[in-house]
N, C-alpha and C. Protein backbone atom coordinates (compact mmCIF):
# COMPACT_ATOMS: atom_id res chain seq x y z
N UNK A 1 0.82 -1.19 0.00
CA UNK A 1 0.00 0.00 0.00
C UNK A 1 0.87 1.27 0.00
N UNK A 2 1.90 1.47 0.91
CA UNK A 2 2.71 2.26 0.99
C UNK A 2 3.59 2.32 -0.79
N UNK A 3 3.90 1.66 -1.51
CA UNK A 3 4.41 1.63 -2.78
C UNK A 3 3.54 2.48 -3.24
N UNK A 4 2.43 2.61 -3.46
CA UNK A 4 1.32 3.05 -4.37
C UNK A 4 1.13 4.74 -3.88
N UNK A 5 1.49 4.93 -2.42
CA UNK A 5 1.45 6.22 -2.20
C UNK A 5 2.42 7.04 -2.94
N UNK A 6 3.81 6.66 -3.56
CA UNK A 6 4.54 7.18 -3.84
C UNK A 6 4.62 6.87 -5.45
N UNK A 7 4.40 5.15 -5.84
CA UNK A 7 4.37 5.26 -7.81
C UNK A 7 3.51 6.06 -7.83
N UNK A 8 2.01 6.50 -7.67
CA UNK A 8 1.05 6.62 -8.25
C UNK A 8 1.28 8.69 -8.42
N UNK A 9 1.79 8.91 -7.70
CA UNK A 9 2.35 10.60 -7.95
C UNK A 9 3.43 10.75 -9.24
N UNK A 10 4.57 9.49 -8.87
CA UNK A 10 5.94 9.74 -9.33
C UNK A 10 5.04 9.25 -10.86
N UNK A 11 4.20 8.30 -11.40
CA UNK A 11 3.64 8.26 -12.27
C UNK A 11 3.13 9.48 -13.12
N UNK A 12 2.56 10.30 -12.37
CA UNK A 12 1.71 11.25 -12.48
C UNK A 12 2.87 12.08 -13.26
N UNK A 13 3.87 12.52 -12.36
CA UNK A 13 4.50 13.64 -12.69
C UNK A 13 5.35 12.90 -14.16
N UNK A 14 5.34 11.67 -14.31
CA UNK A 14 6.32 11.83 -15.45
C UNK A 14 5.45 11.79 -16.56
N UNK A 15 4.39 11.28 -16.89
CA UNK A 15 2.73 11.65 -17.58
C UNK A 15 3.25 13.15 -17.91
N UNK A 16 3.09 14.14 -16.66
CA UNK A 16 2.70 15.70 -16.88
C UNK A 16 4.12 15.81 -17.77
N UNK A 17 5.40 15.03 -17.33
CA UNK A 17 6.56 15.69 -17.82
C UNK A 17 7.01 15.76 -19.18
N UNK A 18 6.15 14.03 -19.53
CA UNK A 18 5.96 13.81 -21.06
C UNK A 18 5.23 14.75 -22.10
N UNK A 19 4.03 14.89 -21.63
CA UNK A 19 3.27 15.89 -22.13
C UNK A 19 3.90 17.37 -22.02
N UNK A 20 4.43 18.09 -21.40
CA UNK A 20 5.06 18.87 -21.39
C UNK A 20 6.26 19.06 -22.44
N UNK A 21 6.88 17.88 -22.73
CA UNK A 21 8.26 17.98 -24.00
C UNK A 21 7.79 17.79 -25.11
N UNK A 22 6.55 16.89 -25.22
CA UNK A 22 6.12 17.23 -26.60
C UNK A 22 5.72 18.29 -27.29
N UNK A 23 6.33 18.65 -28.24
CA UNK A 23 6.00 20.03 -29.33
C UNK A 23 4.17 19.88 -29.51
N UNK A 24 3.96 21.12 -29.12
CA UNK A 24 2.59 21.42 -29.32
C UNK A 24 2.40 22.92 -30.22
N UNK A 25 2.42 22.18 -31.57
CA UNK A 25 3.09 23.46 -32.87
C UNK A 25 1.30 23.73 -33.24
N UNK A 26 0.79 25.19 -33.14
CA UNK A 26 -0.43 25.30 -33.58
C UNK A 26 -0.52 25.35 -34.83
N UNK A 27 -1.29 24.94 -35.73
CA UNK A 27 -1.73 24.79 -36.94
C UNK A 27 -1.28 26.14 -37.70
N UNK A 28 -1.51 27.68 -36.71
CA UNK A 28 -1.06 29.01 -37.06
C UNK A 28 0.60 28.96 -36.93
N UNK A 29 1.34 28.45 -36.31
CA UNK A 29 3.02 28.44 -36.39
C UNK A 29 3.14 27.23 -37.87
N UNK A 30 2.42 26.65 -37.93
CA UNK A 30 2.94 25.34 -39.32
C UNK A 30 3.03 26.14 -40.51
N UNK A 31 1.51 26.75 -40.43
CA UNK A 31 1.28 27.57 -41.55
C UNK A 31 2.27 28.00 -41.89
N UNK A 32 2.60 29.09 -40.93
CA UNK A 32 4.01 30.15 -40.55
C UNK A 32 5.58 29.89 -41.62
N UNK A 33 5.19 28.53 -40.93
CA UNK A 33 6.77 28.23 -41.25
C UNK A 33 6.76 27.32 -42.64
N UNK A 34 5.39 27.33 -43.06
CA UNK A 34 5.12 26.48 -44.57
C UNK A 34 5.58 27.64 -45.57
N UNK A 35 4.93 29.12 -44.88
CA UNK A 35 4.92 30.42 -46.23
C UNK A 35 6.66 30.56 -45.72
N UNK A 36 6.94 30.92 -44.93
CA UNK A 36 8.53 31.27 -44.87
C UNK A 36 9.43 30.13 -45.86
N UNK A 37 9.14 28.68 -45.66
CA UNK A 37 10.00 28.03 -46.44
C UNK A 37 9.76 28.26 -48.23
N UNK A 38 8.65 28.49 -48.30
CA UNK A 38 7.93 28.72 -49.68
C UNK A 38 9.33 30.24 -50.04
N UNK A 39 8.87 30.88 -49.11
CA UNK A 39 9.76 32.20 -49.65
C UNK A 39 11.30 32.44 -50.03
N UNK A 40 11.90 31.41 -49.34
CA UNK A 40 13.22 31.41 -49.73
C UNK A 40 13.86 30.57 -50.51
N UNK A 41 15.18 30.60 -50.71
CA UNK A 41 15.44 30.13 -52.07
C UNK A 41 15.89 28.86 -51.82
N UNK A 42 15.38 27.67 -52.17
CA UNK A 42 15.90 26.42 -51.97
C UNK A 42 16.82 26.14 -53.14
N UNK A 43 17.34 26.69 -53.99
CA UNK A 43 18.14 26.40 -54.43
C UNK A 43 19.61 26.97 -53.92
N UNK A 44 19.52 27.64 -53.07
CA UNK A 44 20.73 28.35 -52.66
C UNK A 44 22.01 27.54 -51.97
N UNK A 45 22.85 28.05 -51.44
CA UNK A 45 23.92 26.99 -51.21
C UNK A 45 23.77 27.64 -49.96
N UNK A 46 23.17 28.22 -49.56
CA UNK A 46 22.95 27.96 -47.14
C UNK A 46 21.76 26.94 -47.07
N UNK A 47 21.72 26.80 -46.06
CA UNK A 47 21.51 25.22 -45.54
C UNK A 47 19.90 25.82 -45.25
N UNK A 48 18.80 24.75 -45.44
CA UNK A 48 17.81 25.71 -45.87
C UNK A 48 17.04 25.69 -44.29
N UNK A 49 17.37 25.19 -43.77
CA UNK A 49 16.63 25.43 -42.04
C UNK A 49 17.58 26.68 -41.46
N UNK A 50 18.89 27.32 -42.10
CA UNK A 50 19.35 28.56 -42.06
C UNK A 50 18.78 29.76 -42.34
N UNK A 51 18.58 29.34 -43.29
CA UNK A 51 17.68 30.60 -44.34
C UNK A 51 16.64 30.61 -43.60
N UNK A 52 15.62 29.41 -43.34
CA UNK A 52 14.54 30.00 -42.47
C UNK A 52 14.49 30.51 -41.24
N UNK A 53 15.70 29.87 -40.32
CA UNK A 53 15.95 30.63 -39.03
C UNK A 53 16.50 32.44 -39.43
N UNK A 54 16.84 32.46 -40.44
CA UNK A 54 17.41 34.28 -40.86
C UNK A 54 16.21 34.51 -41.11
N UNK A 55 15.06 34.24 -41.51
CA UNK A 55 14.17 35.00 -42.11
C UNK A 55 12.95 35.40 -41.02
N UNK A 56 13.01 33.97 -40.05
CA UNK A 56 11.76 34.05 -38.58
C UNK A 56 12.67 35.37 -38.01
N UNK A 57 13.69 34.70 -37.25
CA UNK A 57 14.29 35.82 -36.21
C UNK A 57 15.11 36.87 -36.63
N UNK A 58 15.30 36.91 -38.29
CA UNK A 58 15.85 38.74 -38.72
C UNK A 58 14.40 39.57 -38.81
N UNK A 59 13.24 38.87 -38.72
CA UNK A 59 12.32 39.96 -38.59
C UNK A 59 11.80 40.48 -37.05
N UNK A 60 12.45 40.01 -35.95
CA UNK A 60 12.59 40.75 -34.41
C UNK A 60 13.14 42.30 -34.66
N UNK A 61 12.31 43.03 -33.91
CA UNK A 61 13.09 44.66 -33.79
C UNK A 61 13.79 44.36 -32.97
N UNK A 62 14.66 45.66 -33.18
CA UNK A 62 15.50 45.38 -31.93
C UNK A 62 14.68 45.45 -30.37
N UNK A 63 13.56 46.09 -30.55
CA UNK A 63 12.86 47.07 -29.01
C UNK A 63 11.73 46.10 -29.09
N UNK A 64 12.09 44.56 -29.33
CA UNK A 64 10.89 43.79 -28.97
C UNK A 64 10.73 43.46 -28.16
N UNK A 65 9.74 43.65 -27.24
CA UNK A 65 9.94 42.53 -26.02
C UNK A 65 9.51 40.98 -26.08
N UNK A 66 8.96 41.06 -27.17
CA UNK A 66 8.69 39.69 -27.33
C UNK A 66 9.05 38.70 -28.55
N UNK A 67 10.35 38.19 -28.62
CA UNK A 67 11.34 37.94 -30.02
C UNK A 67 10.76 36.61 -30.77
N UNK A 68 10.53 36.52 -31.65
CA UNK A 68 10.36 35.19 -31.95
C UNK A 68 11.61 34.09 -32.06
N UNK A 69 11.26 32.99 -31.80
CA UNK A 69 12.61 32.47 -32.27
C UNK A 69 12.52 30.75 -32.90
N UNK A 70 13.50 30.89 -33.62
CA UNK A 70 13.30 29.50 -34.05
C UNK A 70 12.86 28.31 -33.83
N UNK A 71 12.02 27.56 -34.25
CA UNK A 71 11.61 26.32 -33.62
C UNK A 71 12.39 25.63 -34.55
N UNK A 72 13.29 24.80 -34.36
CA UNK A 72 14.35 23.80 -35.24
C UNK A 72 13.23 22.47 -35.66
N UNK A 73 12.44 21.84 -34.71
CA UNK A 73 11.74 20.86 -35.16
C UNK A 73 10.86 21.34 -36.08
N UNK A 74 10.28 22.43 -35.93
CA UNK A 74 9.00 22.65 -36.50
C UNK A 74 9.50 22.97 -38.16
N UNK A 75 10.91 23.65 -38.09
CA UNK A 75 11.29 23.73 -39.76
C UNK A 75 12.00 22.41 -39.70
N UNK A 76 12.63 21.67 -39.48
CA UNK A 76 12.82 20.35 -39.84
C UNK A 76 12.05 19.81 -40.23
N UNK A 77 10.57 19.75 -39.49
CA UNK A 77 9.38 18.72 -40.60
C UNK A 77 8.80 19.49 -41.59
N UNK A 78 9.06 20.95 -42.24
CA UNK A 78 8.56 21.42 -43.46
C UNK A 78 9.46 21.20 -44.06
N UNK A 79 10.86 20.74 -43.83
CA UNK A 79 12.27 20.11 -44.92
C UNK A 79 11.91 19.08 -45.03
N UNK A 80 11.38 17.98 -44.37
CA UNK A 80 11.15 17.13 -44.60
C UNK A 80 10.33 16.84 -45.21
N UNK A 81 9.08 17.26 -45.44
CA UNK A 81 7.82 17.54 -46.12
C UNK A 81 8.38 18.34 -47.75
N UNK A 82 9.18 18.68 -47.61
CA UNK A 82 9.85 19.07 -49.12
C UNK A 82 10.56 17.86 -49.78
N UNK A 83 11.73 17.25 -48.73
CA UNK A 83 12.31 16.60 -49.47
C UNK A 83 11.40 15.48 -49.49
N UNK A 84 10.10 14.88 -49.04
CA UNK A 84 9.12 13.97 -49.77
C UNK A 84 8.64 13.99 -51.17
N UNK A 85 8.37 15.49 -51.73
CA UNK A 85 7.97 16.20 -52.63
C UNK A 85 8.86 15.28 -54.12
N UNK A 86 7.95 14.66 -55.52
CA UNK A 86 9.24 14.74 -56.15
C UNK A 86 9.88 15.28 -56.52
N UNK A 87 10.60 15.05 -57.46
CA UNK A 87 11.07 16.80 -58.24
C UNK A 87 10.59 17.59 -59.06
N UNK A 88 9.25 16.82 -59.97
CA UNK A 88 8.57 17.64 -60.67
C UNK A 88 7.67 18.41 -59.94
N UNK A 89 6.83 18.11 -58.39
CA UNK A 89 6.42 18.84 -57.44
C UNK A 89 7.02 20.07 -56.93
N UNK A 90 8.30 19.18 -56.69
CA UNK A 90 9.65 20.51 -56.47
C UNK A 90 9.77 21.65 -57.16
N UNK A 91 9.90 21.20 -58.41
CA UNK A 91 10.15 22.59 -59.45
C UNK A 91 8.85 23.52 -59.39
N UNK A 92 7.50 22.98 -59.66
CA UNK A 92 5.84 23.20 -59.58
C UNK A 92 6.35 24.01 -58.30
N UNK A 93 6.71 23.80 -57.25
CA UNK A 93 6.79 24.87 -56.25
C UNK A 93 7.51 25.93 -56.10
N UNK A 94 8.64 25.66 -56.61
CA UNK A 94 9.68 26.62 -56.27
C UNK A 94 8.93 27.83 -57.62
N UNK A 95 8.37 27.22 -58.33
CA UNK A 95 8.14 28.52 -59.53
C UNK A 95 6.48 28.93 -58.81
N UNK A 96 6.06 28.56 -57.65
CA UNK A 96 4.65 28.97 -57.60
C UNK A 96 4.14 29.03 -55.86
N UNK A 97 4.28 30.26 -55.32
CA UNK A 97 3.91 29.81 -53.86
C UNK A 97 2.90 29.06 -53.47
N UNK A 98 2.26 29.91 -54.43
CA UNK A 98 0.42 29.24 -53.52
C UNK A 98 0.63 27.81 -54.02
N UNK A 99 1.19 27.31 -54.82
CA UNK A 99 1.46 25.66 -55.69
C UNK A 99 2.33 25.01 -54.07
N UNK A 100 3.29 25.79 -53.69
CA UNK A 100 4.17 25.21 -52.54
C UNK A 100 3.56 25.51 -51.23
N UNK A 101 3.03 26.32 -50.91
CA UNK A 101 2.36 26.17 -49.42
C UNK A 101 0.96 24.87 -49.93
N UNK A 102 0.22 24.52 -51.03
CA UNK A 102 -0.65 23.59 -50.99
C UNK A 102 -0.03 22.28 -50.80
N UNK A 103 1.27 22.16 -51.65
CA UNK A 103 1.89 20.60 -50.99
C UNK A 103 3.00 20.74 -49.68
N UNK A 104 3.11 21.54 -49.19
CA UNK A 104 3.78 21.30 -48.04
C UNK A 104 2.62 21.25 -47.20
N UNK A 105 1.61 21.42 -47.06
CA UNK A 105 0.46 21.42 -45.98
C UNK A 105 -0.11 20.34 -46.06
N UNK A 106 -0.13 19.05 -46.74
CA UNK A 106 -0.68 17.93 -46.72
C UNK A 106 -0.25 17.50 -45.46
């Protein structure tokens, strides 16, 4: 009985702790980071989760108090969601936003 006073919390808290580390990306940040990848140049030679981290956090003022900042997972799965893409999709996007935010949002 005494066991159960103490798993049944230490349970609890690692439940809350799990839930807590999982990315909880709102549908409004995916979007976000679907039009930002759309915008820059994937053909370029910087590394393209670069380009999107320059493009989220070079648009902070300096007198923000509230900065945005990169979510690395959240542009990792719109790279990934590209490099699924074939290449004739690929090209279809890179020459057409509204064409590239519709297949990166599947």
């Amino acid at each position: 009985m005494a066991k159960v006073k103490y798993i049944l919390p230490l349970l609890l808290l690692l439940i809350l702790a799990g839930w807590w580390l999982i990315p909880n990306d709102s549908d409004e940040d995916k979007a976000y980071y679907v039009a930002v990848f759309c915008a820059i140049d994937q053909n370029s030679a910087q590394p393209l989760d670069q380009q999107m981290q320059n493009v989220i956090e070079g648009g902070n003022s300096d007198y923000a108090l509230q900065k945005i900042a990169y979510k690395a997972g959240l542009g990792r799965s719109v790279i990934s969601r590209w490099q699924q893409l074939t290449l004739d999709e690929q090209q279809r996007a890179a020459q057409d936003d509204h064409a590239c935010q519709q297949l990166l949002k599947r």
